[in-house]
N, C-alpha and C. Protein backbone atom coordinates (compact mmCIF):
# COMPACT_ATOMS: atom_id res chain seq x y z
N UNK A 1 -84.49 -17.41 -14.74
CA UNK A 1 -85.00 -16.36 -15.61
C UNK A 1 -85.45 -16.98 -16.93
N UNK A 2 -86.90 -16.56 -17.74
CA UNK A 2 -87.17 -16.98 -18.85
C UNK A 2 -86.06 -16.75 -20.01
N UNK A 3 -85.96 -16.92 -21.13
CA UNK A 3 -85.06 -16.71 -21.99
C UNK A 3 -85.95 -15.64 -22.85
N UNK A 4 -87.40 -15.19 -22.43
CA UNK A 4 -87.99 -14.59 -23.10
C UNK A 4 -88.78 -13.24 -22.64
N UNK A 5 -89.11 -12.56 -22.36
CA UNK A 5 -90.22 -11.77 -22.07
C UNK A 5 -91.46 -11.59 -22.98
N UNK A 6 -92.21 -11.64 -21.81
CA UNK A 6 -94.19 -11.40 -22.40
C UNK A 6 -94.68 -10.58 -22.14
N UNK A 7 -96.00 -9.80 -22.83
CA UNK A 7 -96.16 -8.56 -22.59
C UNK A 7 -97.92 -8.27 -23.62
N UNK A 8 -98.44 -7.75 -23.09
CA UNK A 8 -99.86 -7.60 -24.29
C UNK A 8 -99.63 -8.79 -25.47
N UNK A 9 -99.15 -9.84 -25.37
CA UNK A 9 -99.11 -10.97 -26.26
C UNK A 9 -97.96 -10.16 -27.45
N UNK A 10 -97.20 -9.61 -27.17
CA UNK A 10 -95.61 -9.66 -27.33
C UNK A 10 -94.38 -10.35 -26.70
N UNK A 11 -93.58 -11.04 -27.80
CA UNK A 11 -92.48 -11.49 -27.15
C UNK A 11 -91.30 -10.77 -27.60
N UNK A 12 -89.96 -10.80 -26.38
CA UNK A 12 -89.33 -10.27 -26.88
C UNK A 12 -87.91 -11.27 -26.14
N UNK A 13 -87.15 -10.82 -27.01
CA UNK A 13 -85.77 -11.48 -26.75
C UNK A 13 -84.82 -11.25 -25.64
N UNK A 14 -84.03 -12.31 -24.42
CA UNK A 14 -83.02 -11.38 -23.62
C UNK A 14 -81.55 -11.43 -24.22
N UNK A 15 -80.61 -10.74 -24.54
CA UNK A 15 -79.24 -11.05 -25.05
C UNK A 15 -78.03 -10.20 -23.52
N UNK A 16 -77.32 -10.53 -23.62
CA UNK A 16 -76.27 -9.98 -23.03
C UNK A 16 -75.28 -9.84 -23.90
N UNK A 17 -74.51 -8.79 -23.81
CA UNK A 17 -73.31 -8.10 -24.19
C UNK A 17 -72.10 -7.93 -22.56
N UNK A 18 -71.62 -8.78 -22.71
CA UNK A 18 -70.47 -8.40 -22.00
C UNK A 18 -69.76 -7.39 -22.59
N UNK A 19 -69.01 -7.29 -23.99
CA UNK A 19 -68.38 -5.89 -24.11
C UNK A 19 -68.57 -4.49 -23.77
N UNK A 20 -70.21 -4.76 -23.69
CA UNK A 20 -71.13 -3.50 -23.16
C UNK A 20 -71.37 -3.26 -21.99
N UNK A 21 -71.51 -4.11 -21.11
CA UNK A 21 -72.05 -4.78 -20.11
C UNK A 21 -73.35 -4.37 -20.11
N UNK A 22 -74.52 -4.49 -20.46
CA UNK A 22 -75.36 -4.37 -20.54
C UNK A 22 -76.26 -5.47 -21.46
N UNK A 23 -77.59 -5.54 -20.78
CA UNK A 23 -79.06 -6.32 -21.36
C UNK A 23 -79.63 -6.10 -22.44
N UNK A 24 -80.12 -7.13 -23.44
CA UNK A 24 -80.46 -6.22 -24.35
C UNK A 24 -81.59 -6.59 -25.05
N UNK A 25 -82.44 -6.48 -26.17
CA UNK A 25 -83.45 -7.31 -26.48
C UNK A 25 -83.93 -7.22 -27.77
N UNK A 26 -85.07 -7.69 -29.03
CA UNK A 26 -85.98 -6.96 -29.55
C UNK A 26 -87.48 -7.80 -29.30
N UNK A 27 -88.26 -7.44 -30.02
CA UNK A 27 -88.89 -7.79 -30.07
C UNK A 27 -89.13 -8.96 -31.00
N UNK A 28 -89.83 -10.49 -31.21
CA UNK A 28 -89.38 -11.46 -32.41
C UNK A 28 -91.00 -11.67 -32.56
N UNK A 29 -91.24 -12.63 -33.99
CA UNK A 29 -92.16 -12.95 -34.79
C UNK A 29 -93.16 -11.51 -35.45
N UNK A 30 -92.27 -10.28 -35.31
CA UNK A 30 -92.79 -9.27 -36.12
C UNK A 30 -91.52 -8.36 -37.14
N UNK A 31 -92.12 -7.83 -38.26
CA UNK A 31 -91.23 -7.71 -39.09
C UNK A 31 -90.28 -6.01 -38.32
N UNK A 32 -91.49 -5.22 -37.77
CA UNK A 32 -90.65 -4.14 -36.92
C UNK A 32 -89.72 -4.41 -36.05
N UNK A 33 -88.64 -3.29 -36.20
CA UNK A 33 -87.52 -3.69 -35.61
C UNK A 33 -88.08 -2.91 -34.36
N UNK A 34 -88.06 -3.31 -33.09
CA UNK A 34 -88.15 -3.00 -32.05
C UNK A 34 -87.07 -3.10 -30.90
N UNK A 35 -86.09 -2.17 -30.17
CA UNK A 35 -85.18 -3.04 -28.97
C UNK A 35 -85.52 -1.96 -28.00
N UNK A 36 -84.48 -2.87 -27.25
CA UNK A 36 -84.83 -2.37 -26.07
C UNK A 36 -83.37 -2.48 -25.32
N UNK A 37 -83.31 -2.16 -24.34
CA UNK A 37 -81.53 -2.42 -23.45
C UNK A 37 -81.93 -2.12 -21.68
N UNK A 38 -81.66 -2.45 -21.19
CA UNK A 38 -81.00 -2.21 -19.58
C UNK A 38 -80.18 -2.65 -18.68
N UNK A 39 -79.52 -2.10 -17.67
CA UNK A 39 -78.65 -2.73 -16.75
C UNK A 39 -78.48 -3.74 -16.19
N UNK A 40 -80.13 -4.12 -15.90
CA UNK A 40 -80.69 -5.39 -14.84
C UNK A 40 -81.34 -5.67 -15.60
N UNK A 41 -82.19 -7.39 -15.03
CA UNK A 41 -82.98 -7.93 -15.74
C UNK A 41 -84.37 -6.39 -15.41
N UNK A 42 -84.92 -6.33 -14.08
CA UNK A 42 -85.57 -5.54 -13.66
C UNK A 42 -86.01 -4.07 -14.52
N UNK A 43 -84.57 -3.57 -15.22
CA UNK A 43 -84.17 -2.43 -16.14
C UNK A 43 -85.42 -2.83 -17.62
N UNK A 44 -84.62 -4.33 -18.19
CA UNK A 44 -84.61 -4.91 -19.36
C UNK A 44 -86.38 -5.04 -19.02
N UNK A 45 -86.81 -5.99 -18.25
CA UNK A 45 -88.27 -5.98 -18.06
C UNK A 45 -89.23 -4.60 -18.47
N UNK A 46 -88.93 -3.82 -18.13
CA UNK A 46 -89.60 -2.06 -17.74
C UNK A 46 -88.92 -1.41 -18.87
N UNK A 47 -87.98 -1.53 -19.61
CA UNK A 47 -87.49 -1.30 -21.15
C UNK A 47 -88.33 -2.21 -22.21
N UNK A 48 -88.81 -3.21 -22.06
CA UNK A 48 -89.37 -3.91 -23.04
C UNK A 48 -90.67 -3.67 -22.83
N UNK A 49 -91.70 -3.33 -21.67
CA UNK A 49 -92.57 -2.94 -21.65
C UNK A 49 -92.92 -1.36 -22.56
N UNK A 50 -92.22 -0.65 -22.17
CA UNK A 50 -92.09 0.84 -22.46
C UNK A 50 -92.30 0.65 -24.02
N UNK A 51 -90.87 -0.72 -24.51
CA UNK A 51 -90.99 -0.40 -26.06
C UNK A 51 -92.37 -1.30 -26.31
N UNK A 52 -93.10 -2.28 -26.08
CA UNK A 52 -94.29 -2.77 -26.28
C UNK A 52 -95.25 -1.47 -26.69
N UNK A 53 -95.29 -1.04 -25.78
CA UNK A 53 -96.09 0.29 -25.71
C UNK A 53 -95.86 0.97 -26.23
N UNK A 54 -94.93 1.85 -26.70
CA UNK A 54 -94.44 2.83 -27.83
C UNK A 54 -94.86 2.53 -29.05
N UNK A 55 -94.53 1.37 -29.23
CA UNK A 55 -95.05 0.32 -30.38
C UNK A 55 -96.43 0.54 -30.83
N UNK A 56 -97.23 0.37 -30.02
CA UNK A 56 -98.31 0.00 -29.70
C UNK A 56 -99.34 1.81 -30.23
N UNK A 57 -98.58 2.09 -29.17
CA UNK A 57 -99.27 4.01 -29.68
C UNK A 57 -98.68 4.63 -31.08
N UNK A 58 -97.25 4.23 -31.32
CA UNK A 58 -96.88 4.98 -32.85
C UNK A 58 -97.79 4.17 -33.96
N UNK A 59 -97.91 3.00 -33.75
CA UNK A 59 -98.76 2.99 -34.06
C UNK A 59 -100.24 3.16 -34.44
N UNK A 60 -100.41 3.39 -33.70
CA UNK A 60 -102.07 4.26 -33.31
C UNK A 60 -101.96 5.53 -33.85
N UNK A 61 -100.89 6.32 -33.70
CA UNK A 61 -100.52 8.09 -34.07
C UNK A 61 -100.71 7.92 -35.75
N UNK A 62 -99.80 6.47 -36.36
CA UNK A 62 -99.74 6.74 -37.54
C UNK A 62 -101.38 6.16 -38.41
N UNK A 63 -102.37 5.58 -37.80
CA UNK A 63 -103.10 5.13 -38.30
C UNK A 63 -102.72 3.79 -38.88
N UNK A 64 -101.76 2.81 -38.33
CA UNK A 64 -101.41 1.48 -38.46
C UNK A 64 -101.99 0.54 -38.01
N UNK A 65 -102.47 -0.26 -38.50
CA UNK A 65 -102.50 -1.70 -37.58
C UNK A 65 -101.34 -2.30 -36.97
N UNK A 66 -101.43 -2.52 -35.97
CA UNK A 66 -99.74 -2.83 -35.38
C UNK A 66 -99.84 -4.47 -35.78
N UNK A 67 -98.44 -4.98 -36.36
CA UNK A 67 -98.47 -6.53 -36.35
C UNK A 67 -98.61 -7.51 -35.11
N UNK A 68 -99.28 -8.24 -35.70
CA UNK A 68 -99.37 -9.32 -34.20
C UNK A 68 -98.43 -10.59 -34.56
N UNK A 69 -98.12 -10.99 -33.38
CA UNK A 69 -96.51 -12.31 -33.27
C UNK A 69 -97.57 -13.43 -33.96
N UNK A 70 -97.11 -14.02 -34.83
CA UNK A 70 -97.40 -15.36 -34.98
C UNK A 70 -98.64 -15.11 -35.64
N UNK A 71 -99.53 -14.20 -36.54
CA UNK A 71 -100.39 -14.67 -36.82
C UNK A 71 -101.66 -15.51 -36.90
N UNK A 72 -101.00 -17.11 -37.00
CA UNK A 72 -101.58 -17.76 -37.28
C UNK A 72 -101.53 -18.91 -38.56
N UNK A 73 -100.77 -18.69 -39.28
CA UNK A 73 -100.51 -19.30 -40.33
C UNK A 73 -99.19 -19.05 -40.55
N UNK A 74 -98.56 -19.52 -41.22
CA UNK A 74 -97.22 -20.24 -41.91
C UNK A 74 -97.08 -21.12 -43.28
N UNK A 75 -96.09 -21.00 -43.82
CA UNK A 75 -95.62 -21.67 -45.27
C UNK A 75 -94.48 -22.57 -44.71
N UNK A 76 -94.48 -23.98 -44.83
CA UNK A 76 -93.79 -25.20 -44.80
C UNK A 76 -93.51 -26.01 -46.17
N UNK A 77 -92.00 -25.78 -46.12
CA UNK A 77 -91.57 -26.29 -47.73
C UNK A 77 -90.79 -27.88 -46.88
N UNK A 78 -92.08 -28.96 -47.02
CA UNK A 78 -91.37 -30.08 -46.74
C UNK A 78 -91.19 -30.86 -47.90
N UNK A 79 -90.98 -30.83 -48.86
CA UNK A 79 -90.71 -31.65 -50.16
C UNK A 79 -92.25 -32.80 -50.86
N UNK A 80 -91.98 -32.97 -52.00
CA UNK A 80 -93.41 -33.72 -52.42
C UNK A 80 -93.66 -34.89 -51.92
N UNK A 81 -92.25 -35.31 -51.59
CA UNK A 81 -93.15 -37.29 -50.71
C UNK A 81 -93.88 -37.06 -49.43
N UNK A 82 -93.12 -35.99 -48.55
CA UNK A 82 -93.88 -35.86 -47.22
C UNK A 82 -94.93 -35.65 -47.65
N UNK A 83 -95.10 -34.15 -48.60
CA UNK A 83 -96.32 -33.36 -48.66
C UNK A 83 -97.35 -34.82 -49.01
N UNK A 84 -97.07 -35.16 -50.18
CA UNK A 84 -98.14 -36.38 -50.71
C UNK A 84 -98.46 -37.05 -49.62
N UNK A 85 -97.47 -37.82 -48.62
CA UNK A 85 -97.64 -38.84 -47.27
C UNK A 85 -99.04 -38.19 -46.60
N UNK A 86 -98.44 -37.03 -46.71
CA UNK A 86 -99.15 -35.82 -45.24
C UNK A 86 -100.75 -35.78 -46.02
N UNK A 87 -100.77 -35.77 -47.19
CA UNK A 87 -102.42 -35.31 -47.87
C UNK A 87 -103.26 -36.74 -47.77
N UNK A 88 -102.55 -38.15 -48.13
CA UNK A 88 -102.84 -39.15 -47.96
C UNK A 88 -103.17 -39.41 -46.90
N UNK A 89 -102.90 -39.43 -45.75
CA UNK A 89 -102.70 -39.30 -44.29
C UNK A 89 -104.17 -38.95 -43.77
N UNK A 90 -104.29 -37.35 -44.27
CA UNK A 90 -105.59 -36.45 -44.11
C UNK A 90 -106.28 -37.43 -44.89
N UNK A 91 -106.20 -37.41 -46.08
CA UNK A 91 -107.61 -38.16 -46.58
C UNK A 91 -108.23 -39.27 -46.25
N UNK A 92 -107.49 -40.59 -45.78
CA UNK A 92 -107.41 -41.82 -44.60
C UNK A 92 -108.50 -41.17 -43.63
N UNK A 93 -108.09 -39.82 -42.90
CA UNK A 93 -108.48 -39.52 -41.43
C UNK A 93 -109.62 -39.02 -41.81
N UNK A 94 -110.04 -38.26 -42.90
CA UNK A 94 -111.11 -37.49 -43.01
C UNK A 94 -110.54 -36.64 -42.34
N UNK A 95 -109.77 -35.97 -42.87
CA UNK A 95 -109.61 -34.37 -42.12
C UNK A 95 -109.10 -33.55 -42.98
N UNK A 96 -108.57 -32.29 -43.20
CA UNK A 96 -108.09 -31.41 -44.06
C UNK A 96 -106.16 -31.39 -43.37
N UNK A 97 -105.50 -30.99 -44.37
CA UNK A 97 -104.01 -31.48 -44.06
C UNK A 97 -103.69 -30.50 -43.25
N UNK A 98 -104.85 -29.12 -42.92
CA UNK A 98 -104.53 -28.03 -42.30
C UNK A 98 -104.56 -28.78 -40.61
N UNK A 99 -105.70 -29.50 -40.62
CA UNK A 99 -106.42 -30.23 -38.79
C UNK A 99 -105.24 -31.60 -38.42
N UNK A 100 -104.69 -32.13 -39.86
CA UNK A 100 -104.22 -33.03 -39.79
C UNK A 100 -102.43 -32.18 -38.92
N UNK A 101 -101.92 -31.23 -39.55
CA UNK A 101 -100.95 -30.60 -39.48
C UNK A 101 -100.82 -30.03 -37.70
N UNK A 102 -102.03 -29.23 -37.40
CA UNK A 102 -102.18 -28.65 -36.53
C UNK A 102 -102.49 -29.88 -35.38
N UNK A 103 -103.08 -31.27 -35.57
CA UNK A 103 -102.93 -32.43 -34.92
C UNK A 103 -101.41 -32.59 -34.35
N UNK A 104 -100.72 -33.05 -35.15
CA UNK A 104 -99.14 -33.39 -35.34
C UNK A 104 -98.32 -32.37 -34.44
N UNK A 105 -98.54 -31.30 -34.84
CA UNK A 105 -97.64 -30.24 -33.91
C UNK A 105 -98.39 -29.99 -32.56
N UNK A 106 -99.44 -30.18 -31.97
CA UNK A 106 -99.77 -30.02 -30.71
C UNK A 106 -99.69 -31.37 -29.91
N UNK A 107 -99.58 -32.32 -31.18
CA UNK A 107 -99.03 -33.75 -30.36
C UNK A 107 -97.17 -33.53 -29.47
N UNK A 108 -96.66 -33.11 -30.77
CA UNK A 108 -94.71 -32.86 -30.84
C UNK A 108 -94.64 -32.06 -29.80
N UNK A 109 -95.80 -30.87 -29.25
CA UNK A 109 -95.37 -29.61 -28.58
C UNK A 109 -95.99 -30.50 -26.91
N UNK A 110 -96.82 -31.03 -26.85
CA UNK A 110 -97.25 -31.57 -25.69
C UNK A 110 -95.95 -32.85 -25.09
N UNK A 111 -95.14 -33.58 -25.92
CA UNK A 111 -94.10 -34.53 -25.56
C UNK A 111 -92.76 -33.61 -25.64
N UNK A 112 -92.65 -32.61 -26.62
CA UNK A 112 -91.37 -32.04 -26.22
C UNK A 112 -91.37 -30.60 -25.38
N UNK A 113 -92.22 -29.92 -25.26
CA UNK A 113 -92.52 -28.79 -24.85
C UNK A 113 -92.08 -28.59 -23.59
């Protein structure tokens, strides 16, 4: 089983509760709190869909843009020697520290992924 569920490019979380006995979930990389719960994974699947979708239309009812996971951008507080290393680096390559950055992490995500 994934550790995750996918959905219209929503992710959402699986947890278990033994005290409960029951599945449980929310939704992650958006600031709405979204969950979800079921018996089975099968339950939890078709509960996280439902809340995708609920999501998705209260939104729409209220005239919202609904948030999307991940954006696209991010704030990284790596301290001034990296940062300086990292701009030096780009400027060497001819590239911007944004191509240089986005280099680096699809290198890390392709060897550890």
């Amino acid at each position: 089983m994934s550790s995750q569920l996918h959905y219209k490019g929503y992710v959402g979380s699986i947890e278990a509760s033994t005290e409960d006995k029951c599945l449980f979930g929310k939704l992650l990389f958006i600031r709405a709190l979204v969950n979800y719960e079921g018996q089975t994974v099968a339950e939890l699947e078709a509960a996280f869909r439902e809340a995708v979708d609920d999501y998705l239309q209260t939104c729409e009812q209220l005239g919202q843009k609904p948030e999307i996971p991940c954006k696209g951008s991010f704030n990284v507080r790596i301290g001034h020697d990296l940062h300086l290393a990292a701009a030096l680096a780009a400027t060497r390559q001819n590239v911007s520290l944004n191509d240089l950055t986005r280099q680096a992490l699809n290198e890390y995500l392709q060897h550890h992924a």
